[in-house]
Every structure is written in C-alpha cells, then in structure tokens.
Protein backbone atom coordinates (compact mmCIF):
# COMPACT_ATOMS: atom_id res chain seq x y z
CA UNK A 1 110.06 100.94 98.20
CA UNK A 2 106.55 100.35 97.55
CA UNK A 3 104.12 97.35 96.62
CA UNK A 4 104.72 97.93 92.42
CA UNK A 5 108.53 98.44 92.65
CA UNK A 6 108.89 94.91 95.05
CA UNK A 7 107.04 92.99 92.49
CA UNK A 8 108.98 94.44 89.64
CA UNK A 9 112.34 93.84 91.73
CA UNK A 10 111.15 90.13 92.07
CA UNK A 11 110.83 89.61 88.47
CA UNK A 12 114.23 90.84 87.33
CA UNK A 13 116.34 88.89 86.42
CA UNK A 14 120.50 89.82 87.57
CA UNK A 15 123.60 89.64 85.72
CA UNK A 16 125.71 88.30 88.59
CA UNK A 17 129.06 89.92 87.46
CA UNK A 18 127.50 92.73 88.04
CA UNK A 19 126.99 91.91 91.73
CA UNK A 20 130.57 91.08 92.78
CA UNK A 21 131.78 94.05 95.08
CA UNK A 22 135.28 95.12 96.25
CA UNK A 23 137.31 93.31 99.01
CA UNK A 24 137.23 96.01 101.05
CA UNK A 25 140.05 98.45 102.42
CA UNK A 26 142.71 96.08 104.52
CA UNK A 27 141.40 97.01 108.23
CA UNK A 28 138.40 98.74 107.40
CA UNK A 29 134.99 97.13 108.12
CA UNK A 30 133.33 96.21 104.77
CA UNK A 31 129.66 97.57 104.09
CA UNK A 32 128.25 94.01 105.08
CA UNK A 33 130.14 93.70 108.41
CA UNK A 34 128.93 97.34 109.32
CA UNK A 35 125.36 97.00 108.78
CA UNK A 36 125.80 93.47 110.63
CA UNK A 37 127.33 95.25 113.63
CA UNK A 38 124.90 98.04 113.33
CA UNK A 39 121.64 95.80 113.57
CA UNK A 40 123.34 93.77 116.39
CA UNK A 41 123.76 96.64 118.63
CA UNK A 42 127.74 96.56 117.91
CA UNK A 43 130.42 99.19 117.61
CA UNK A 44 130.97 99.90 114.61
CA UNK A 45 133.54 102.45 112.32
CA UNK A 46 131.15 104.08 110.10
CA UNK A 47 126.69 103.64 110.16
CA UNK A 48 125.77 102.87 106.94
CA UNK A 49 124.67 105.55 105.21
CA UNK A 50 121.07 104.86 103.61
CA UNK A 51 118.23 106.45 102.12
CA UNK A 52 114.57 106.34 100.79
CA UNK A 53 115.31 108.07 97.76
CA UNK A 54 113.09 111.20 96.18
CA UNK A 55 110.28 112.11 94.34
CA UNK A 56 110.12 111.92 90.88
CA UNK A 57 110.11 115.57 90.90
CA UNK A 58 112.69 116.67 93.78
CA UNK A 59 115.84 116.31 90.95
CA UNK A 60 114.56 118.12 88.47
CA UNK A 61 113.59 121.09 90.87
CA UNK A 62 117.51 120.33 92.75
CA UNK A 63 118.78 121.09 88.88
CA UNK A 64 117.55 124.41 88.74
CA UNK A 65 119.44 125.55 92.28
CA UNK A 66 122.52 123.90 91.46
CA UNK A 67 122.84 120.23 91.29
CA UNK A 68 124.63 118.99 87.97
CA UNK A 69 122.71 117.89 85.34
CA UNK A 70 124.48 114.19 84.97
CA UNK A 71 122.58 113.43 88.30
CA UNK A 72 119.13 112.27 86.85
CA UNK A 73 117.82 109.35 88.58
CA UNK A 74 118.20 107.48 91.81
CA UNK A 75 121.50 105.53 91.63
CA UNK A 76 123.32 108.75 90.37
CA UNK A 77 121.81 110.53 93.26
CA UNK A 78 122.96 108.38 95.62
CA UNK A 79 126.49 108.10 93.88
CA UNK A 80 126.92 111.90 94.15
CA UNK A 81 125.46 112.25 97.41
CA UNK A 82 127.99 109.41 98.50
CA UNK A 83 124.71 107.04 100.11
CA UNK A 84 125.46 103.35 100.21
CA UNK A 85 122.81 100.59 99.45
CA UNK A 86 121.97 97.33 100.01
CA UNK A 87 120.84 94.47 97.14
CA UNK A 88 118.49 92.55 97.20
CA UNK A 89 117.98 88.99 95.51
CA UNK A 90 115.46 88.83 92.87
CA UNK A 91 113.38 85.97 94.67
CA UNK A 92 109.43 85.89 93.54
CA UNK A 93 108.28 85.17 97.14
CA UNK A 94 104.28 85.95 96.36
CA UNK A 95 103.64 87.69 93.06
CA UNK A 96 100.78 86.74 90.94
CA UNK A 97 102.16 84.26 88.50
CA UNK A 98 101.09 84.94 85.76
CA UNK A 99 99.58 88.09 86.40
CA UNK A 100 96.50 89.73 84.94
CA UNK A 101 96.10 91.01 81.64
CA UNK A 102 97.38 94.59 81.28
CA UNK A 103 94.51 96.48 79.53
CA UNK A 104 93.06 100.05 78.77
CA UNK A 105 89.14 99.96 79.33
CA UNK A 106 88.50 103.71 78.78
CA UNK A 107 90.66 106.78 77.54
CA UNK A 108 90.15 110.29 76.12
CA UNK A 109 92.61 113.28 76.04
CA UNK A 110 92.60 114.15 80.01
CA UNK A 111 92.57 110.72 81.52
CA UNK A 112 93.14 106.69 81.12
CA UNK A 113 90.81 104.08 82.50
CA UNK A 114 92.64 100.82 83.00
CA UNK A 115 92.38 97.88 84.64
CA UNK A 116 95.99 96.34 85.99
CA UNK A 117 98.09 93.09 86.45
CA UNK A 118 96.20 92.86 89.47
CA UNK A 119 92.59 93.50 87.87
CA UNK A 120 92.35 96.37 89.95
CA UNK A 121 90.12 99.19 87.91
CA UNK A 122 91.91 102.63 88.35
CA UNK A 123 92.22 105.82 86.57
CA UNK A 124 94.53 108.38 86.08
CA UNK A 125 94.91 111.90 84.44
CA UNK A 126 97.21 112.18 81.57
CA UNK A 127 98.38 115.64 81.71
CA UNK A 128 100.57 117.11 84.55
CA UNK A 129 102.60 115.35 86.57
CA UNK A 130 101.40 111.81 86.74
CA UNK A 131 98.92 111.27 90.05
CA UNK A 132 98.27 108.36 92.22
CA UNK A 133 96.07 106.09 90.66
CA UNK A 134 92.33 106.75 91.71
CA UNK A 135 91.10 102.91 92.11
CA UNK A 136 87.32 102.58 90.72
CA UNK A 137 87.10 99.00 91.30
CA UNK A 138 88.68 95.98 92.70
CA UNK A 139 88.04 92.59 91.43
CA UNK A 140 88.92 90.04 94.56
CA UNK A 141 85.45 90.38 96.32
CA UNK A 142 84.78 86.67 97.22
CA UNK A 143 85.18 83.08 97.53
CA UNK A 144 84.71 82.58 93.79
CA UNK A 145 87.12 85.31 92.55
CA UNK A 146 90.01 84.57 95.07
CA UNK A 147 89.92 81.15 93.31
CA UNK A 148 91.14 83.26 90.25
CA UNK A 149 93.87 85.10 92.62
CA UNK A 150 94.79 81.83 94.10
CA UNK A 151 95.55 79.56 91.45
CA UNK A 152 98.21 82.46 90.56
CA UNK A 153 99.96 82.13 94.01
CA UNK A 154 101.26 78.95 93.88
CA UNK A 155 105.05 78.23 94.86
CA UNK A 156 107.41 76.74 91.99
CA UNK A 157 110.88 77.11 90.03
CA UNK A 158 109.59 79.84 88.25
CA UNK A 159 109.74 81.83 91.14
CA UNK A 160 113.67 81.80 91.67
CA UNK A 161 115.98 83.18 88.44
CA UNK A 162 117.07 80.46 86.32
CA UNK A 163 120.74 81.72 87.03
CA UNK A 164 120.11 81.01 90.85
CA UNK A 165 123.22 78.48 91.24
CA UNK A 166 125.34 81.31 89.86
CA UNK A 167 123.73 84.37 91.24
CA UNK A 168 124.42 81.99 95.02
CA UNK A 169 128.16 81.93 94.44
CA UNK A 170 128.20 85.57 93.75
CA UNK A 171 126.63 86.25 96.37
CA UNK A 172 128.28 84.15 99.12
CA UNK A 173 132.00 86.69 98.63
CA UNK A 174 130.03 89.78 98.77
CA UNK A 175 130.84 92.85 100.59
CA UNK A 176 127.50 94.34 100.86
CA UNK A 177 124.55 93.81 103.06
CA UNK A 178 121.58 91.47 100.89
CA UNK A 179 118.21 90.96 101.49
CA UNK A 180 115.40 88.48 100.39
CA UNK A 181 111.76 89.77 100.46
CA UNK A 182 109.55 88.32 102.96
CA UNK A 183 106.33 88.85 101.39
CA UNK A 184 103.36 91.05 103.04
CA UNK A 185 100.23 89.20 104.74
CA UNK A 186 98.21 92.09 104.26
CA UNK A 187 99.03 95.15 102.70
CA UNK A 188 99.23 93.47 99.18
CA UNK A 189 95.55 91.63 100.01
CA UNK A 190 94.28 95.52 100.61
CA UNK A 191 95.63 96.50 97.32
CA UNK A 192 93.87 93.39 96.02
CA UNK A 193 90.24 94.16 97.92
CA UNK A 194 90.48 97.58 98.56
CA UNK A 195 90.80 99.51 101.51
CA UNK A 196 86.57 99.77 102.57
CA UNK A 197 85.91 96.61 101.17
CA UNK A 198 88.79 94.76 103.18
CA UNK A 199 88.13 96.49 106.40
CA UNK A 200 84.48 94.72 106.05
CA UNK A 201 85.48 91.60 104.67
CA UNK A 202 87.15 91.14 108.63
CA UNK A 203 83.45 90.96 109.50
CA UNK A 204 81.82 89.43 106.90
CA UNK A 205 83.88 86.85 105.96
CA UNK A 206 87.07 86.30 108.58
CA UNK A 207 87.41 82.68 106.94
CA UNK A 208 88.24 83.62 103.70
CA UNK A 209 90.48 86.62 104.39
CA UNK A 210 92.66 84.01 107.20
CA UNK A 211 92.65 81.76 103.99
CA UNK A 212 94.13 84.44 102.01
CA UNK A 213 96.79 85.04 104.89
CA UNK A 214 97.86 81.59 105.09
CA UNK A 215 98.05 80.87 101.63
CA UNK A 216 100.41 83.83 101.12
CA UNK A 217 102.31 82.83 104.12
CA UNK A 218 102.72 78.95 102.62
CA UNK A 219 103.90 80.38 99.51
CA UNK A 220 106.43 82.66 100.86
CA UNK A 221 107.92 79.74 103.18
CA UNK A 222 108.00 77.17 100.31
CA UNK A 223 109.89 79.54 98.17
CA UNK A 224 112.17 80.88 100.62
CA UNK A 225 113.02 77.49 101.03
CA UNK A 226 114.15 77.01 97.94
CA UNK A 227 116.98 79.63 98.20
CA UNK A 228 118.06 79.57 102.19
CA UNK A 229 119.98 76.95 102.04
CA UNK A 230 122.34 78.38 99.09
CA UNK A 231 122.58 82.32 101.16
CA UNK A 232 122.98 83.20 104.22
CA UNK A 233 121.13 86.40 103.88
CA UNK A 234 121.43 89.83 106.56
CA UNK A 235 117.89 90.59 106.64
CA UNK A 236 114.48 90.03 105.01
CA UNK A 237 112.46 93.29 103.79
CA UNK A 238 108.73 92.99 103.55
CA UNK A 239 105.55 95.70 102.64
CA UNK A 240 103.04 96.01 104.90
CA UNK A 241 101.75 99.66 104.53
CA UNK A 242 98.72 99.36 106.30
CA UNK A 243 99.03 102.33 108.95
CA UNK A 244 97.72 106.16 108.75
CA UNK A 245 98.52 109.04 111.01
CA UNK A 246 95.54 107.67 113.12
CA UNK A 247 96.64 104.17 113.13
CA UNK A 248 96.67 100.68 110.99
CA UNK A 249 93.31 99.86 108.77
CA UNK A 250 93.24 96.83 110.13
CA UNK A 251 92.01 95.59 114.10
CA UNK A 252 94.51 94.61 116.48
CA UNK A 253 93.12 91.58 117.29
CA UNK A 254 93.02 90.67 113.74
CA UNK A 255 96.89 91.50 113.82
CA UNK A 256 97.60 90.18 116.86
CA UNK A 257 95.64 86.31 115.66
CA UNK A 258 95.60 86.55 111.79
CA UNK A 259 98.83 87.93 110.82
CA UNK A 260 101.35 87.92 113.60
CA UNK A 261 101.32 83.92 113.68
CA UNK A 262 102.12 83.80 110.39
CA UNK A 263 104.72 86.55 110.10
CA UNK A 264 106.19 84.18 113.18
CA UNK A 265 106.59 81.43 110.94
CA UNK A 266 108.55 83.08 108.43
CA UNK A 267 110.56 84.92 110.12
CA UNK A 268 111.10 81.18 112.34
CA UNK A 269 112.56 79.49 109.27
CA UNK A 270 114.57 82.90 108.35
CA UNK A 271 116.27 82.34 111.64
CA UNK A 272 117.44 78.36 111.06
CA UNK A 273 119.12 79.87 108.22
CA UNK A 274 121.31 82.76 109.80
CA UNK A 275 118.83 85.32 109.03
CA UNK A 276 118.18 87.33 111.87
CA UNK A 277 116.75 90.87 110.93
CA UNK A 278 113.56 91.64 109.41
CA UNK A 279 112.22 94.61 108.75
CA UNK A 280 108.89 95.45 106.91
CA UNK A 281 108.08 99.29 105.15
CA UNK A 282 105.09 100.41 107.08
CA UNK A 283 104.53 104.02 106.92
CA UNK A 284 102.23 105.90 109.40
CA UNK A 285 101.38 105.59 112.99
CA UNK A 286 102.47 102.12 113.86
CA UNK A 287 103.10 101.83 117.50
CA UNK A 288 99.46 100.30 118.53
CA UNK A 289 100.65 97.23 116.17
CA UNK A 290 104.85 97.19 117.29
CA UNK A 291 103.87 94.29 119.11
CA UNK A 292 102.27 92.67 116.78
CA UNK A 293 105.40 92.66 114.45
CA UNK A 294 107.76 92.32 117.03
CA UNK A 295 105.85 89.12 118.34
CA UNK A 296 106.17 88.22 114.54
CA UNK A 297 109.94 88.13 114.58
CA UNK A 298 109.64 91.45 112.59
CA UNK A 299 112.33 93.25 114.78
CA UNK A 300 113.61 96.07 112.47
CA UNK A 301 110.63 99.43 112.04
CA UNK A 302 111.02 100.69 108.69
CA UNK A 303 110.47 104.30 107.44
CA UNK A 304 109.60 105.27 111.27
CA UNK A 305 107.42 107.89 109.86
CA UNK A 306 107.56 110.82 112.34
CA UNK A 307 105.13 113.12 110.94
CA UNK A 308 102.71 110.34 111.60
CA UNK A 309 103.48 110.02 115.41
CA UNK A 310 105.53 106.90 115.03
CA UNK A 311 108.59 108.74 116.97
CA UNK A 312 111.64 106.32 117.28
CA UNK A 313 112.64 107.98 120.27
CA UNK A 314 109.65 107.13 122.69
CA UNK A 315 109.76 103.63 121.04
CA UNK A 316 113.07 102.83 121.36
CA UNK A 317 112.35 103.59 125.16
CA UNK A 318 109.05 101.00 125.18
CA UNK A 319 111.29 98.59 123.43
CA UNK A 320 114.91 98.40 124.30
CA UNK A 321 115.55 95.89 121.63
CA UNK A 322 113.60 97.15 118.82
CA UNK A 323 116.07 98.17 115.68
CA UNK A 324 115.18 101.07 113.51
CA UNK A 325 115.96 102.01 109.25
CA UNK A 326 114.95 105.77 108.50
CA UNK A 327 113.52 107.83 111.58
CA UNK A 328 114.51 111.19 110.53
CA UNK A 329 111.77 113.23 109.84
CA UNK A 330 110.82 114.52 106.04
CA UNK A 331 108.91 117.43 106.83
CA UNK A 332 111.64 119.05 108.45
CA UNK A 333 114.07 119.01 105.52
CA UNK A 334 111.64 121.74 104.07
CA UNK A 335 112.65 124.02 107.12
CA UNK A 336 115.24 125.68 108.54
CA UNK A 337 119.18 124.45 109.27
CA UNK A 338 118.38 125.31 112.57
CA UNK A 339 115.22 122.83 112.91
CA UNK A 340 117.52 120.45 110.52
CA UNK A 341 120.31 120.04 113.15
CA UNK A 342 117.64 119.63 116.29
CA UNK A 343 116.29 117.11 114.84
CA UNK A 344 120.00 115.51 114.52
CA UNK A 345 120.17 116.11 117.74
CA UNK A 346 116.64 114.83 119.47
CA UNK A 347 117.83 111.35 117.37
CA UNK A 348 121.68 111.27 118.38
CA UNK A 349 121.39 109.64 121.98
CA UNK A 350 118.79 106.51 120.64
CA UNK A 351 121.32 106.36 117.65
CA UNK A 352 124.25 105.89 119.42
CA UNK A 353 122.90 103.23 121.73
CA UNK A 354 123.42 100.95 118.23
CA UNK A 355 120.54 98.94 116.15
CA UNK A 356 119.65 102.34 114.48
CA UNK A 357 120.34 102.92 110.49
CA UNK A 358 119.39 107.18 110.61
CA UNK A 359 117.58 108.11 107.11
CA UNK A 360 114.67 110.32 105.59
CA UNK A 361 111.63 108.71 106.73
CA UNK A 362 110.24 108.46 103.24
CA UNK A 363 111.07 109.52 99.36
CA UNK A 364 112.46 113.48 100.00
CA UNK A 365 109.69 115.88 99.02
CA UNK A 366 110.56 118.26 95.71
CA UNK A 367 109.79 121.51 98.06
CA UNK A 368 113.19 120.46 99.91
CA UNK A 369 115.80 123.29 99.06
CA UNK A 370 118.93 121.79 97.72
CA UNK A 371 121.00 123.30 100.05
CA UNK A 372 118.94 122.06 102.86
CA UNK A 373 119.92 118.23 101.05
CA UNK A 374 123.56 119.02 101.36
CA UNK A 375 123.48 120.28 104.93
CA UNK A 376 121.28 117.00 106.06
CA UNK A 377 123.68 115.04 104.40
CA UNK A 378 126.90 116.82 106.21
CA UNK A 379 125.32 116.79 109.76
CA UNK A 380 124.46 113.12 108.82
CA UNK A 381 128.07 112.27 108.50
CA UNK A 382 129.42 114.90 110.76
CA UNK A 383 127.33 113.67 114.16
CA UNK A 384 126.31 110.27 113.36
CA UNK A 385 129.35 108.72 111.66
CA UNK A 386 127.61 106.95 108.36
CA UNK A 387 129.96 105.99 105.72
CA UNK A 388 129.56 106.92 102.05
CA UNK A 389 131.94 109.37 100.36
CA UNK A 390 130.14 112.49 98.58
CA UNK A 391 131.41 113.73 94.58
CA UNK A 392 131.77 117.06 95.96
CA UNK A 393 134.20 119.21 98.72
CA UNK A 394 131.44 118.96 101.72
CA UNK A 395 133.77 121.26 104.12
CA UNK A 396 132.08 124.16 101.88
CA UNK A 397 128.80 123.42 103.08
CA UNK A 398 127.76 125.77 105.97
C-alpha cells in the first residue's frame, strides 16, 4: 500500500453492513484470532494467508497464459487465489484537510504537467503504460509555506466518518483482523519536500523539519483518540518508505532523536487501548534503522524487502522478538520452481518459530509466469500452513 492509496483509504467513507463477517466454523479459529495468535508468537491452525497484491500489468499478462478472464482486479485476485485480508477503518489520521487544488499546468499529446493535492509539480507521459510521476517541483520549502501545509493538518470531526458510532458496533463482532493507520513522521514530509531538498533541510533548518514531525505526531494522537476508545483494534499500519537498497534517506541520529520519540508516543497510547502490533511499509534496506522503529514501539517489519538486503532471516536472529508481514522474496517468483521452493525453505525455520505472516515482499512483477503464481501459492499452503481456500483443484499443480 503506498502513500496515495492510504490517503484515499482514509477518505472513504464504509457501508458498515458491508463489514459484518461470518461467525466462523464451530472449533475453527476465526481469521481475527489467527492473526492474533500469529503476531503473539502462538500456535495457531492455519497462518493467515496475505499478500501485497500485483502490478497493474501482471493480470492482464496472467490472462493470456491461462487465468480466467472474470479475475480483473485485486479483490477478485485474491478471491480466486483463496488470499485472506485484513480491513482497515477509514480514520483520517494526517491527510491534508482540505487538500490542494487539483490542476493541469501544462499538457500536449505525449505528456501532462500537473501540479497535485499536495502542490507537488510532476509530470507524466500519456501514452504507454502510465509511469511514475517525474516530480519537477515541490512547494513546502520553508517556514512561510509549511504555514500553508500546516493550517491543513489540524485534528477535528471531520477526520472520523460521520457513521463512526455505527461503523464501532460493526466492528466490535467482527471476525477479521482491523487496523487503524498510524500516520508516517517522515516519508509523507519527503513526498511533501522532496527527496534532495529534505535530506538538506536536516542541516539547514532541523527546527522546522522537528516542527513538522511533531505536529504530524499531535495530530495523529488527537485523532486516534477520538476512535480508541470505541475499537479495540489488532494492529496499526503506517508508511514510512524512506529506505533504498543502500539504506534510509534520512541520518540515524535524526531517526534515532526526531522520529523514534514520536513514533513512541503513538504507538504508547495504541497500547492503553489493547493495541499491541504496529507495523509500518518500509521497503528497502532497513536494518541500520530496526532499532529505531523497534525503540518506537513499531514491532512488526513490513514488506521485508529481500532484494534490498533486508533478509528476515538474519534479523529475526538480531531480534528474537521482532514480528515480520511479507519476507518472501519477489525477484525469485520470476525464476525457477526449484529457486521458488528454496526460498520456502531458507524462510520455513524463522516462520515456524511464530510472529511471521510469509508474503511477496512487494506488488508481484508482470514478468512472473502464471504458473510460477500457482506453484508459490501451493508451496505457501503446503509447507507453511496459511489459510485461504483457492477457486481452483490445486492438487493439479506440479
């Protein structure tokens, strides 16, 4: 999940009929009691069985080698793949409210000069698949124009869905695992500044970037406060993408006096409410800053990117305690069944010790052979015991 889709997810507002699960088979272990057992280093009757989803274009390549055309999109994916999910509740914990104006500053037949909800200046071509934004400019230089960010990041009702009382009782008979966002102290300030300008802005001007972290750090505890007392919630899920193969943009002192502190005090008043997992998505090479979140409270590592170096293996054996989501690595989907089932099997002793939810550490690429996909997901089931029930006979699989 990145930056764009948590903001959009805190926006929406639920039907809450549409949230009430099952009861759950008589003697089996509902979806919320196994990922509760899982985090807690528990035995448990089936792993949950979650993903990171794909790229935009891994299904429509899958359709051409066999998978039906009905499956289009994510949540019919993960219905015929038989992945569970989690929900999470649409709580605005540190969007800009309102945001900025939308609006289109240059465009001719090849590409689209805009400038975003968070005046960010990007561009982007219009032909081909759709790229990555290429980010021109980035309005949140200084004192003067984070008084224009600021005044937009200010906690109130408007943050919470105005069918919160009802969406609350839904939620306290559910059978699946729920989450609450926990905000990001600095990932979302990078998209804000930009990556060069942010790296200098440490050393130019540490006040106002520590004012930055503590404002979004008030705002995310006053609105979480509005809502903990009505849910008991299983974890919290932040973004905080701030790490390369080479390590995080940011120092680790700055981590270790800026952000960690803060983190520390969400994560504090997460636990007085029965919240004890948190987990932020931070791709790349994050071991130099796994103290830093784990000092944080942030006790769960989410992708684990293992192309990047962050191996879950060698951490787990740093930190005992440490809880991982993902872990499995993407680049060898694209390879053999072989390299496929080592992998399995490299992962299966740190699995088994509990506090480990095995996935795809990130969206699965579109030069993944389907057949690859449907062996991953057998193996997945066969040697680490997640749930989830697949639309198809998976004994044919070889």
């Amino acid at each position: 999940m990145d930056a764009d889709e948590i903001i959009a997810l805190m926006d929406k507002k639920v039907d809450a009929y549409s949230l009430k699960g099952s009861a759950g088979v008589k003697g089996k272990m509902n979806l919320r009691e196994r990922y509760r057992r899982t985090m807690f280093f528990q035995n448990v009757e089936q792993i949950p069985n979650f993903e990171f989803g794909y790229w935009e274009e891994t299904l429509t390549e899958w359709h051409k080698q066999g998978l039906p055309a009905e499956v289009k999109d994510e949540r019919t994916a993960y219905e015929y793949f038989g992945i569970e999910n989690w929900k999470t509740a649409p709580v605005n914990v540190m969007g800009l409210k309102p945001g900025f104006e939308h609006t289109v500053l240059e465009e001719d037949d090849n590409y689209i000069i805009y400038r975003d909800g968070n005046a960010c200046t990007a561009k982007i071509n219009k032909k081909g698949h759709k790229s990555i934004p290429h980010y021109i400019d980035f309005h949140l230089k200084d004192r003067a124009t984070w008084e224009e960010y600021k005044e937009r990041l200010q906690p109130g009702p408007d943050r919470i869905p105005e069918n919160w009382k009802e969406l609350a009782e839904t939620y306290r008979t559910r059978d699946y695992p729920l989450a609450v966002i926990l905000g990001s102290m600095i990932g979302i300030p990078r998209n804000w500044i930009g990556f060069e300008n942010i790296a200098l802005m440490i050393y130019d001007d540490p006040e106002l970037l520590e004012e930055i972290v503590e404002t979004l750090c008030n705002l995310v505890c006053d609105t979480l406060s509005m809502v903990l007392k009505d849910v008991e919630f299983d974890f919290a899920s932040g973004w905080e993408d701030i790490c390369f193969n080479s390590g995080p943009i940011v120092g680790i002192d700055f981590m270790k006096n800026i952000v960690t502190p803060r983190y520390k005090r969400i994560t504090n008043l997460l636990h007085k409410h029965g919240c004890h997992i948190a987990w932020t998505d931070c791709d790349g090479l994050i071991t130099p800053i796994v103290d830093c979140f784990l000092d944080g409270g942030i006790n769960c590592m989410f992708p684990v990117e293992v192309h990047a170096g962050t191996d879950p293996v060698a951490i787990r054996k740093r930190w005992p305690d440490i809880r991982f989501q993902g872990g499995f690595c993407k680049m060898i989907l694209a390879k053999k069944k072989k390299d496929i089932k080592a992998e399995f099997e490299r992962l299966l002793p740190v699995v088994k010790e509990g506090g480990f939810i095995p996935g795809v550490d990130h969206r699965v690429q579109a030069d993944v052979p389907y057949e690859n996909y449907l062996y991953y997901m057998k193996l997945k089931r066969e040697m680490f015991g997640v749930g989830g029930t697949p639309q198809y006979d998976e004994s044919k699989i070889g």
